[in-house]
Each structure stands twice: as C-alpha cells, then as structure tokens.
N, C-alpha and C. Protein backbone atom coordinates (compact mmCIF):
# COMPACT_ATOMS: atom_id res chain seq x y z
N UNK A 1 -5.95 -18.03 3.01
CA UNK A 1 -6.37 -16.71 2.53
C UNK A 1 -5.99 -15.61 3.54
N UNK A 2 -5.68 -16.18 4.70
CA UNK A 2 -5.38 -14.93 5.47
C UNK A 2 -4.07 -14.08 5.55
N UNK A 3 -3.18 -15.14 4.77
CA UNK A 3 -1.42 -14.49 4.49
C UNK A 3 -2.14 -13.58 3.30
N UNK A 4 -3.52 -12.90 2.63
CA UNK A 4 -3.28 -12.15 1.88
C UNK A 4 -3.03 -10.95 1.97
N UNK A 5 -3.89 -10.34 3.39
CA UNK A 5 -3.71 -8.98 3.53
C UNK A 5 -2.48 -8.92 3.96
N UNK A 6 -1.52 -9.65 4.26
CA UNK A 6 0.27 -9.44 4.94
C UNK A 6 0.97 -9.50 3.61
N UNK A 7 0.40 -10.17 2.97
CA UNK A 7 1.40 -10.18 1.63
C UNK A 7 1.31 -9.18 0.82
N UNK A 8 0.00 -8.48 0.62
CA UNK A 8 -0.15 -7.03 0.22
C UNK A 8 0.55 -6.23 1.03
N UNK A 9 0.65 -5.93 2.51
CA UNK A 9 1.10 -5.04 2.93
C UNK A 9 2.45 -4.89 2.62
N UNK A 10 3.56 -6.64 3.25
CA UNK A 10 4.29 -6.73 2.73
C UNK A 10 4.61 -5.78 1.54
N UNK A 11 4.09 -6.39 0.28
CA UNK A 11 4.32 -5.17 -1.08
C UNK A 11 4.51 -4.24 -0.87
N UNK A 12 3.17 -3.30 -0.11
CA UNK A 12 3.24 -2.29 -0.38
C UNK A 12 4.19 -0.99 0.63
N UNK A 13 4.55 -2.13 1.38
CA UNK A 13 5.46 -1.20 2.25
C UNK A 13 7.10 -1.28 1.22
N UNK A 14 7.06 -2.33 0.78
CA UNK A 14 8.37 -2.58 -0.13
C UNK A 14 8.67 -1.12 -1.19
N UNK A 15 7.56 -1.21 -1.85
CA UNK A 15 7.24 -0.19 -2.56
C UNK A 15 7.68 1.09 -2.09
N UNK A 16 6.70 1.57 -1.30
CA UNK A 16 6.95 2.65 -0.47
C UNK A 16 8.08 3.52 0.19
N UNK A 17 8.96 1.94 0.81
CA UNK A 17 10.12 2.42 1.22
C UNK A 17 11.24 2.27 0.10
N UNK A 18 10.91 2.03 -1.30
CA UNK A 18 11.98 1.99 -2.35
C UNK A 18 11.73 3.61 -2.85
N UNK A 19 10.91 3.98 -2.39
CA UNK A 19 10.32 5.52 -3.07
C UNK A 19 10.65 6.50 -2.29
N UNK A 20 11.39 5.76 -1.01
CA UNK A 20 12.05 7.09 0.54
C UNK A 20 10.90 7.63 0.59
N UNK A 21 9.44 6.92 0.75
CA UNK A 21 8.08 8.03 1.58
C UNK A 21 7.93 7.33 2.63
N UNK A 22 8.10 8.32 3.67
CA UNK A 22 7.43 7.68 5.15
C UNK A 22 5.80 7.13 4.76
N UNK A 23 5.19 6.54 6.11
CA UNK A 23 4.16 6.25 5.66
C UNK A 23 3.53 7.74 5.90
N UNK A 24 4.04 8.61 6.85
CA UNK A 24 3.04 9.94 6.61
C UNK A 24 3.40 10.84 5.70
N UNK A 25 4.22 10.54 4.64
CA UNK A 25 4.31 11.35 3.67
C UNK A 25 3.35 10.90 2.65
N UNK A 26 3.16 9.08 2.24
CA UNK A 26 2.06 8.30 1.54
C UNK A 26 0.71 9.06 1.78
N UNK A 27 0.32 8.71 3.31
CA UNK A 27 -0.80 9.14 3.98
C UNK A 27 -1.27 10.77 3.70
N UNK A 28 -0.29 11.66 3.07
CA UNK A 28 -0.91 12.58 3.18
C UNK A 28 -0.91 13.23 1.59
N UNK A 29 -0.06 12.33 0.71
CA UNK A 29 -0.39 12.08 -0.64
C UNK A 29 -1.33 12.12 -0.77
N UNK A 30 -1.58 10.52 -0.31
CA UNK A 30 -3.07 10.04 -1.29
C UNK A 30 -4.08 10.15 -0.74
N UNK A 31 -4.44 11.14 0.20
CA UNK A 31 -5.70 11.56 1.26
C UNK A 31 -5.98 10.12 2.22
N UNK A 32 -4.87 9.50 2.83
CA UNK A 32 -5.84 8.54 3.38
C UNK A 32 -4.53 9.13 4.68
N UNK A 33 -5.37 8.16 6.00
CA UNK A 33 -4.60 8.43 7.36
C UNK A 33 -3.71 7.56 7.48
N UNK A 34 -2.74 7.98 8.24
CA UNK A 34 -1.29 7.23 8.62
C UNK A 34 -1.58 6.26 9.35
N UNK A 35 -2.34 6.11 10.23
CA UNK A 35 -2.93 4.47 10.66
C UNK A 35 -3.75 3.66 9.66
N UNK A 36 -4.29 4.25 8.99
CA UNK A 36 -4.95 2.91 8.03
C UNK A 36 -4.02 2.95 6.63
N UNK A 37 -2.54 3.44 6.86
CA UNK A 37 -1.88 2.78 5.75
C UNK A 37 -0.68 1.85 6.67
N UNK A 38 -0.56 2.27 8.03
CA UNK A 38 0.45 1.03 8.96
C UNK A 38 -0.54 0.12 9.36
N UNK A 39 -1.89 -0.06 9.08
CA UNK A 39 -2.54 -1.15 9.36
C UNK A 39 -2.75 -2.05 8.06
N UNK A 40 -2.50 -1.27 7.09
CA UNK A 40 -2.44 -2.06 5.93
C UNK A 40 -0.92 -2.99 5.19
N UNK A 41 -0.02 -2.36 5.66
CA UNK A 41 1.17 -2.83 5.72
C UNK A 41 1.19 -4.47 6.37
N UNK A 42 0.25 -3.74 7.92
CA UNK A 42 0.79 -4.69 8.72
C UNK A 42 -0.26 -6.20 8.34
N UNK A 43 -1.05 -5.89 7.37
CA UNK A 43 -2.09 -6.51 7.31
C UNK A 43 -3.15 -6.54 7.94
N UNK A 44 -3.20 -6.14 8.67
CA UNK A 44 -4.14 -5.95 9.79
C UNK A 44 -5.73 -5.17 8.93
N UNK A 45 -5.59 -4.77 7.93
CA UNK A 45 -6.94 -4.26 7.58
C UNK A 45 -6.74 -4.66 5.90
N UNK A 46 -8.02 -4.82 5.41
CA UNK A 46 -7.83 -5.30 3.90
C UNK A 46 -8.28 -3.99 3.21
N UNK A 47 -7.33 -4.02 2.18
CA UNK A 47 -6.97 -2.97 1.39
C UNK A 47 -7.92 -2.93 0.49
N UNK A 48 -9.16 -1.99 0.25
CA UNK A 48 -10.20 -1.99 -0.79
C UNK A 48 -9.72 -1.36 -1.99
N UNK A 49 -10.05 -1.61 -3.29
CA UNK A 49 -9.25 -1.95 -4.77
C UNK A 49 -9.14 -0.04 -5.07
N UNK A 50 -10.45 0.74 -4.04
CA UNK A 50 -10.46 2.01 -4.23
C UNK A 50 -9.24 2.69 -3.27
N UNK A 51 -9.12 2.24 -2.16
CA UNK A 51 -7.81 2.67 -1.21
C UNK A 51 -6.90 2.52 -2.13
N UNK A 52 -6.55 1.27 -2.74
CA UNK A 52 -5.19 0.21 -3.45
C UNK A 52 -5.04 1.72 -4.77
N UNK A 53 -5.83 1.87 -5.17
CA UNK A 53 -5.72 2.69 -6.53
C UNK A 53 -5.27 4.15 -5.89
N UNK A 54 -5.61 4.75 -5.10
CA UNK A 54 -5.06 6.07 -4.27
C UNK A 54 -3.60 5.76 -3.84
N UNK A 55 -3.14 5.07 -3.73
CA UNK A 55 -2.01 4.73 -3.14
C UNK A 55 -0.99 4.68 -3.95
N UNK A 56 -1.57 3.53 -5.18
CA UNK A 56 -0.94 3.50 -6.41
C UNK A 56 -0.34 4.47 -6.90
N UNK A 57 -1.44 5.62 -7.33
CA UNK A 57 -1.38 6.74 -8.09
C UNK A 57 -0.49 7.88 -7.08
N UNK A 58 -0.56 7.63 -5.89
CA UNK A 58 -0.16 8.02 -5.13
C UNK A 58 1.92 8.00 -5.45
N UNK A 59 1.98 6.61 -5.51
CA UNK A 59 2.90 6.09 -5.72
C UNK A 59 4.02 6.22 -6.34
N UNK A 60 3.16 6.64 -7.78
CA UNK A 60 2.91 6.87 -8.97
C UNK A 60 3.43 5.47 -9.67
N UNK A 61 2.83 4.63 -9.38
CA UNK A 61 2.60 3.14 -10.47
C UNK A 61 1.33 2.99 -10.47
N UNK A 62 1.03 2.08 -11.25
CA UNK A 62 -0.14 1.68 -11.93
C UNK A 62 -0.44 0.51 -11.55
N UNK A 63 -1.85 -0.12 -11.10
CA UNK A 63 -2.27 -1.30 -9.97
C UNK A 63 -1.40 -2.38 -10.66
N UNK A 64 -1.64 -2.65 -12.44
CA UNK A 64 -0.88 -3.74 -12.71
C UNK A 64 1.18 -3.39 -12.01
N UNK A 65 1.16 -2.59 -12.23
CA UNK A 65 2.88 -2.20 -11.53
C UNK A 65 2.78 -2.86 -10.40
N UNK A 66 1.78 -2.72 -9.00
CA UNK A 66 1.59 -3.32 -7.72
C UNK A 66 1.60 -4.64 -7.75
N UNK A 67 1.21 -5.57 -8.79
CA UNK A 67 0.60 -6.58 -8.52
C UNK A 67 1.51 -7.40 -9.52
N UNK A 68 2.54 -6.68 -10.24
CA UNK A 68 3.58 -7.49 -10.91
C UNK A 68 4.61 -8.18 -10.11
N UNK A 69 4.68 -9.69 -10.35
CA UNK A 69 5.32 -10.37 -9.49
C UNK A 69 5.31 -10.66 -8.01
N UNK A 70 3.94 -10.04 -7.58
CA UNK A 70 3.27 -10.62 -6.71
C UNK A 70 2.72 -11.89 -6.23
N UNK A 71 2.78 -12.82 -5.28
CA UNK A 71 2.86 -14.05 -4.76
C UNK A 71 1.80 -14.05 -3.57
C-alpha cells in the first residue's frame, strides 16, 4: 500500500506536465501551495479526495479522467 501515494503522484505529475503547467502554475490554479503539490507528486504526502478534486478541476479533467487507466 505504500507504492500508492507514488503512483498517484506519479499520475499526477504525468498529467500536469502533458498540460505544460509548472507545478506553480497548478499550485496557484487550484488554491493549494507549491510544496504540498511537489510533495504529492513525490508521494511523500497522501492526496485527500478534496485536494485530488481541486487539482482535477484545476486540470480541467474529471476524477474519473485521473483515475482512468490507473495501476
């Protein structure tokens, strides 16, 4: 269980950098700070489903979009 928060981050940095947003361009999207979205990348902090949805929308995909073809 602990490859989960890396495998999310994993994702969501994938994501992110397919969208050309730094993480402080994300971070200042979706109201959250530029260290607790490179700590979430890195796995290092678990991503709560309310962060995950700011980010998303942030994103602009939709949680099922995040979590499609996810492993």
């Amino acid at each position: 269980m602990n490859d989960l928060p890396k495998a999310l981050g994993h994702r969501l940095r994938s994501i992110r950098e397919a969208k050309l947003l730094s993480q402080e361009a994300l971070a200042s999207i979706s109201g959250l700070h530029r260290t607790y979205i490179g700590a979430c990348e890195r796995g290092e902090r678990n991503l709560t489903i309310k962060s995950l949805k700011k980010i998303t929308d942030s994103l602009g995909i939709t949680l099922e979009d995040f979590f499609v073809g996810f492993r």
